[in-house]
N, C-alpha and C. Protein backbone atom coordinates (compact mmCIF):
# COMPACT_ATOMS: atom_id res chain seq x y z
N UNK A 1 133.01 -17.95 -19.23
CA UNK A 1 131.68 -17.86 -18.65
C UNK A 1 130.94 -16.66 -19.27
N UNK A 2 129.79 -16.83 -19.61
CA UNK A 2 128.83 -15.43 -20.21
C UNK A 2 128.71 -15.04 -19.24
N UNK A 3 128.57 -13.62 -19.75
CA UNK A 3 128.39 -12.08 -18.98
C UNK A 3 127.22 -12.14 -18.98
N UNK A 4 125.97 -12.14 -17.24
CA UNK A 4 124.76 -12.06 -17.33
C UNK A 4 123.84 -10.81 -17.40
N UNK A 5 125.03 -9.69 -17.84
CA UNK A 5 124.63 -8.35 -18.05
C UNK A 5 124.20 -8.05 -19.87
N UNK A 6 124.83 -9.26 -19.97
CA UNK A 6 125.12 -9.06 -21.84
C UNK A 6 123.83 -9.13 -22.28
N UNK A 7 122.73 -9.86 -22.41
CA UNK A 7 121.10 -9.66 -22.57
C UNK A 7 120.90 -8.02 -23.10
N UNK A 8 121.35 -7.09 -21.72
CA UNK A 8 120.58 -5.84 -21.43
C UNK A 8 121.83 -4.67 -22.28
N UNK A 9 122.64 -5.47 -22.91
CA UNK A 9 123.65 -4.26 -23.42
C UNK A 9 122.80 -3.68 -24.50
N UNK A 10 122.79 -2.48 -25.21
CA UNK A 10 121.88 -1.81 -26.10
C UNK A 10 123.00 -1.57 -27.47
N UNK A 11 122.37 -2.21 -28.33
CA UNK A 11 123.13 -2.23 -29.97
C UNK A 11 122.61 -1.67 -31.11
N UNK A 12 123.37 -1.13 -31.53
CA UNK A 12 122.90 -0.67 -32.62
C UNK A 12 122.54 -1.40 -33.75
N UNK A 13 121.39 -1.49 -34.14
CA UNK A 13 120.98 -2.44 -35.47
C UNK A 13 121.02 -1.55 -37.00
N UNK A 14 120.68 -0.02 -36.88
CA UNK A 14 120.37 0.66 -38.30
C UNK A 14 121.35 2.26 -37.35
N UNK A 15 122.27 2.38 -37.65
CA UNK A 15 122.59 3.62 -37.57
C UNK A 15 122.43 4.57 -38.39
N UNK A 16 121.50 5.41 -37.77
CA UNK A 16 120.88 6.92 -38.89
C UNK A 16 122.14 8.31 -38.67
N UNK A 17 121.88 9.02 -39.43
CA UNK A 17 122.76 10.17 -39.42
C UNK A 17 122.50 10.79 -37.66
N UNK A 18 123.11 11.58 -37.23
CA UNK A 18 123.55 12.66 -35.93
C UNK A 18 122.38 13.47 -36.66
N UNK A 19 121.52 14.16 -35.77
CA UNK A 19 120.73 15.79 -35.95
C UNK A 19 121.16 16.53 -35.17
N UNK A 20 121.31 17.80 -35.70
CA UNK A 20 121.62 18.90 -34.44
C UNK A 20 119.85 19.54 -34.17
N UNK A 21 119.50 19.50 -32.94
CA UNK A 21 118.18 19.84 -32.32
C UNK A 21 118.54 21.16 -31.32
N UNK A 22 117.71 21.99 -31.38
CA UNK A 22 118.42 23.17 -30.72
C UNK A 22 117.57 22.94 -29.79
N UNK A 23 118.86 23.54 -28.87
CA UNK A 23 118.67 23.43 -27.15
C UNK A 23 119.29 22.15 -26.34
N UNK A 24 119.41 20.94 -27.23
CA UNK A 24 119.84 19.81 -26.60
C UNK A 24 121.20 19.54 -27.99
N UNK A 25 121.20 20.37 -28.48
CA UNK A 25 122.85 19.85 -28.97
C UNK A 25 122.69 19.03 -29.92
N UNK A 26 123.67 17.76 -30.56
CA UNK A 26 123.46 17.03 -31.65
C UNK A 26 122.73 15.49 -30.73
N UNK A 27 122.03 15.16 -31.22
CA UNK A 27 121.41 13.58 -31.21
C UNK A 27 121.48 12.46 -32.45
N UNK A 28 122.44 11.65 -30.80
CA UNK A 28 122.15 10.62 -32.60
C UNK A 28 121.04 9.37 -32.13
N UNK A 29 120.48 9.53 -33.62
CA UNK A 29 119.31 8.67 -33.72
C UNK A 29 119.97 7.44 -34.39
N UNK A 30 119.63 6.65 -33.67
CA UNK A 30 119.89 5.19 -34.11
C UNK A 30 118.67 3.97 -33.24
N UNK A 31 118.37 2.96 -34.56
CA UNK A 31 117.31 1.98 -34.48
C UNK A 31 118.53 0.64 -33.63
N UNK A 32 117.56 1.05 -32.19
CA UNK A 32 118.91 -0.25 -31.06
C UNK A 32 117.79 -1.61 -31.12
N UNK A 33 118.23 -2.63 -30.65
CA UNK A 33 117.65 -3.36 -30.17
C UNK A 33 116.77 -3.33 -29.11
N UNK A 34 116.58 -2.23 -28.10
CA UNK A 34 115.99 -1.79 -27.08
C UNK A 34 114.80 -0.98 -27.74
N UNK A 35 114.79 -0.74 -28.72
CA UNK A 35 113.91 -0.09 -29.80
C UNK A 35 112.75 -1.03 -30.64
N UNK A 36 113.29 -1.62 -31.08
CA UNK A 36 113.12 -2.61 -31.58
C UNK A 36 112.11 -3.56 -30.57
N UNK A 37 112.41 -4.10 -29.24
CA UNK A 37 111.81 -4.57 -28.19
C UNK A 37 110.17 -3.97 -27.77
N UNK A 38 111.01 -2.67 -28.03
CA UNK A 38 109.72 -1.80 -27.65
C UNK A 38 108.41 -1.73 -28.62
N UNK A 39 108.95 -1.39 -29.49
CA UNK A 39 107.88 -1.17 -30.99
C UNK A 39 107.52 -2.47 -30.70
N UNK A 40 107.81 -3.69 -30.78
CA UNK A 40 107.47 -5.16 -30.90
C UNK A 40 106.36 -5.34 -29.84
N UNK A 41 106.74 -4.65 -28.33
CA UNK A 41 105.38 -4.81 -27.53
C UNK A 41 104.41 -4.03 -27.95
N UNK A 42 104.72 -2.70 -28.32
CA UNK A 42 103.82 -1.97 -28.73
C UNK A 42 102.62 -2.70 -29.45
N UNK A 43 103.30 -3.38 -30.97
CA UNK A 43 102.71 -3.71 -31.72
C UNK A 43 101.66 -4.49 -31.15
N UNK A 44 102.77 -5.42 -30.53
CA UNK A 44 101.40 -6.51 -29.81
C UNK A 44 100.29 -6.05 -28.42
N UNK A 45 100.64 -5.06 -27.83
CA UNK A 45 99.07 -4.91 -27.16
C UNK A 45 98.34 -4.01 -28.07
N UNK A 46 98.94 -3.71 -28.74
CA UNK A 46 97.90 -2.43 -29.62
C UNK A 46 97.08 -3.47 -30.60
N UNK A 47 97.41 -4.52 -31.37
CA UNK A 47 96.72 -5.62 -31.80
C UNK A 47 96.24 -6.12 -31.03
N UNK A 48 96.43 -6.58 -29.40
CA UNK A 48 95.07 -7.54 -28.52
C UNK A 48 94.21 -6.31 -28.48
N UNK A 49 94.51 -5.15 -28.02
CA UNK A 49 93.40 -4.38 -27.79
C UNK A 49 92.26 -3.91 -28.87
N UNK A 50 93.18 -3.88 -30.03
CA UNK A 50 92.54 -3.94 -31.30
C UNK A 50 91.01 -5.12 -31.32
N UNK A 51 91.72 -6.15 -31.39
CA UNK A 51 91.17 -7.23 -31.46
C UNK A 51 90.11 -7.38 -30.64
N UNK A 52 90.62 -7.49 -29.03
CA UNK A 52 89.35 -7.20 -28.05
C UNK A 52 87.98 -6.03 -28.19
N UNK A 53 88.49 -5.41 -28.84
CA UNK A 53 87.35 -4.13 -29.26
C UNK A 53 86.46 -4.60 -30.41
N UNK A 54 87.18 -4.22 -31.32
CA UNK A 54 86.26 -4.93 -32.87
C UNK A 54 85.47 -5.49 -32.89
N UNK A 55 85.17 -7.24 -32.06
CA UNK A 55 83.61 -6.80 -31.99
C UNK A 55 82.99 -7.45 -30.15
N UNK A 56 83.11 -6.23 -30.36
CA UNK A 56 82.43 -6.33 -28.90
C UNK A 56 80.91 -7.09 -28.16
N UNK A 57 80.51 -8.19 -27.64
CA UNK A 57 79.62 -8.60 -27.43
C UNK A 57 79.04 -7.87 -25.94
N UNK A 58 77.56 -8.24 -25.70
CA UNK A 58 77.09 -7.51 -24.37
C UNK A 58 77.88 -8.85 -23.38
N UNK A 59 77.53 -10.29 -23.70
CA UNK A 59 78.22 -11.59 -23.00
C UNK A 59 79.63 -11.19 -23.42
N UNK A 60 80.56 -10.94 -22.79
CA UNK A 60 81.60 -11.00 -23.38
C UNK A 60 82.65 -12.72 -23.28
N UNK A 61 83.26 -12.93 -24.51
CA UNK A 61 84.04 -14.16 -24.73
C UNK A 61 85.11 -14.44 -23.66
N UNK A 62 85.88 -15.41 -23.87
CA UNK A 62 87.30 -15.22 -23.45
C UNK A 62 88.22 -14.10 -23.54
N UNK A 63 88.23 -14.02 -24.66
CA UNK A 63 89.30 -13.01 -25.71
C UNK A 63 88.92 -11.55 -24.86
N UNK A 64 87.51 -11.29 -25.26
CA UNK A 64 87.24 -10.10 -24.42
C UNK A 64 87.05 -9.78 -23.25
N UNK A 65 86.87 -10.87 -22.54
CA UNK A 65 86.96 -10.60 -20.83
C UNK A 65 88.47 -10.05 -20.24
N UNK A 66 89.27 -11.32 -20.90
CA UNK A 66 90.61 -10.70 -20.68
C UNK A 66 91.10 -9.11 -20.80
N UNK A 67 90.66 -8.51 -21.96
CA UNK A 67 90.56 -7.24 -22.45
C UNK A 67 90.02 -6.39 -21.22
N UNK A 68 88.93 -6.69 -20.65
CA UNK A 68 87.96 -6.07 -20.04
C UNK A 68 88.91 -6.03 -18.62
N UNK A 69 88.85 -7.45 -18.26
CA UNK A 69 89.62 -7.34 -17.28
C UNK A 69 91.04 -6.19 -16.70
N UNK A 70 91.74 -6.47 -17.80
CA UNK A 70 93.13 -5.42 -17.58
C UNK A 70 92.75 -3.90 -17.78
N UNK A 71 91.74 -3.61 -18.47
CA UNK A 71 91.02 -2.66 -18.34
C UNK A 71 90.67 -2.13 -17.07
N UNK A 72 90.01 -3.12 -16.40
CA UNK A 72 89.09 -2.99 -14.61
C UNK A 72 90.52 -2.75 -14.19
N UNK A 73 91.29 -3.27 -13.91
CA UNK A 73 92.39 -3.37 -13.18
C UNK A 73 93.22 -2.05 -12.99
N UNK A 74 93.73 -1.84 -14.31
CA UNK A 74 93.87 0.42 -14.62
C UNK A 74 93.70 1.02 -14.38
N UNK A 75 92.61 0.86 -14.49
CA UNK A 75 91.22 1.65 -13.92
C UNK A 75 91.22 1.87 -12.68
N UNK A 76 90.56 0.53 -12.05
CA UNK A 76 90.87 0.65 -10.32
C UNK A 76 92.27 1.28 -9.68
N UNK A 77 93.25 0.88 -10.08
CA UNK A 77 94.66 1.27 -9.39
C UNK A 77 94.63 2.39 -9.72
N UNK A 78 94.39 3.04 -10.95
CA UNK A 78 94.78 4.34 -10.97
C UNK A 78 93.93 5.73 -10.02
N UNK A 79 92.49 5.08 -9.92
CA UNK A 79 91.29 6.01 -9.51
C UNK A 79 91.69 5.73 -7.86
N UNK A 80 92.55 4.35 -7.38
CA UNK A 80 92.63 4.51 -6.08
C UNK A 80 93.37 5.10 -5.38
N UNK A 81 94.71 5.29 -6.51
CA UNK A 81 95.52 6.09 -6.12
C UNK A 81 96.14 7.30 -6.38
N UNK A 82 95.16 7.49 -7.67
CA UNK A 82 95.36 9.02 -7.75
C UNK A 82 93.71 9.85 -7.17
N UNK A 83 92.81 9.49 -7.19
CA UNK A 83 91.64 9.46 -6.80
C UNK A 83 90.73 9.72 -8.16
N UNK A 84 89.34 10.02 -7.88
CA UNK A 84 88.19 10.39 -8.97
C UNK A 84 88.86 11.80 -10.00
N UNK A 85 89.42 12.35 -9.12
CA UNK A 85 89.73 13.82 -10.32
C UNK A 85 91.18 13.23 -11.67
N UNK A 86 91.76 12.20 -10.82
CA UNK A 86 92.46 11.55 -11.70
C UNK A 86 92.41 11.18 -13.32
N UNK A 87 91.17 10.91 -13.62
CA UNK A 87 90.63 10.23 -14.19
C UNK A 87 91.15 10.38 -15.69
N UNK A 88 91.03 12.08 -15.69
CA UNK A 88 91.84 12.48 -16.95
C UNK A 88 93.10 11.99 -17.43
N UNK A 89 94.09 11.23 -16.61
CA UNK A 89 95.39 10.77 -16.79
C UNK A 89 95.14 9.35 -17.23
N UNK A 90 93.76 8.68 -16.97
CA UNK A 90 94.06 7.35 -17.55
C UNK A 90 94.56 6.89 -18.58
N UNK A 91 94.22 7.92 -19.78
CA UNK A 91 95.11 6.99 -21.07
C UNK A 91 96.39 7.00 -20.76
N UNK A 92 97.13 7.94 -19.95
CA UNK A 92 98.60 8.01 -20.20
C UNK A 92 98.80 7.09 -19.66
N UNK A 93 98.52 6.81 -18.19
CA UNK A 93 98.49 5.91 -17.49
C UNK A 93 98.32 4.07 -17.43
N UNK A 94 97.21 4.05 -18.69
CA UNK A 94 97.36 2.88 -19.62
C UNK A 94 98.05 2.84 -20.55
N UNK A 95 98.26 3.23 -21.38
CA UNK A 95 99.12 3.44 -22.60
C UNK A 95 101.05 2.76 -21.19
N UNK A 96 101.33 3.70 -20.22
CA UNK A 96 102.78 3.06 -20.12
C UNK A 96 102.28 1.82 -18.85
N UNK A 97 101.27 1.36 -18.14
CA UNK A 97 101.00 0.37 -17.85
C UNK A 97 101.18 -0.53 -19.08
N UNK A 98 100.59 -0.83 -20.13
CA UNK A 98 100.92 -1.92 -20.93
C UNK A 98 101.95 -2.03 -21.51
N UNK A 99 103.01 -0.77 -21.25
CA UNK A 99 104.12 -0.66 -22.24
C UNK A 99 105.08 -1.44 -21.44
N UNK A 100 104.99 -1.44 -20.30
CA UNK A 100 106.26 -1.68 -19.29
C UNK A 100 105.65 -3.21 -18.79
């Protein structure tokens, strides 16, 4: 029977050399599949958002409403719950909303 944990095990695809980093000891850097996952979403909202921007109409399309939309949405949750002085945190705040 497969292991339904096996999906989420983390592998190494490109093993890079160990660095020693002072203060935290040696790290090893290695390109996992969990890495890999990530950069891959990255890529792809950073291209819709790309895309949704570039050319921007005052009517906005499909393509860009959607954009707009998840935008409103950020926006709102974040200003409701961190309040108006918040505001300054939105990129971070979008940036790991779309990441996750």
């Amino acid at each position: 029977m497969a292991d339904p944990i096996y999906q989420f095990k983390v592998k190494t695809l490109v093993d890079l050399p160990d660095v020693a980093v002072p203060g935290l000891g040696v790290v090893d850097l290695a390109f996992t599949n969990s890495h890999l996952a990530m950069t891959v979403a990255f890529l792809l909202m950073a291209g819709f958002m790309q895309a949704v921007t570039s050319r921007a109409q005052i009517v906005p399309g499909r393509f860009q409403a959607a954009g707009e939309q998840i935008f409103g949405l950020i926006d709102n949750v974040t200003e409701s719950i961190i309040g108006h002085d918040g505001r300054k945190y939105f990129p971070f705040v979008f940036t790991l909303f779309l990441l996750i």
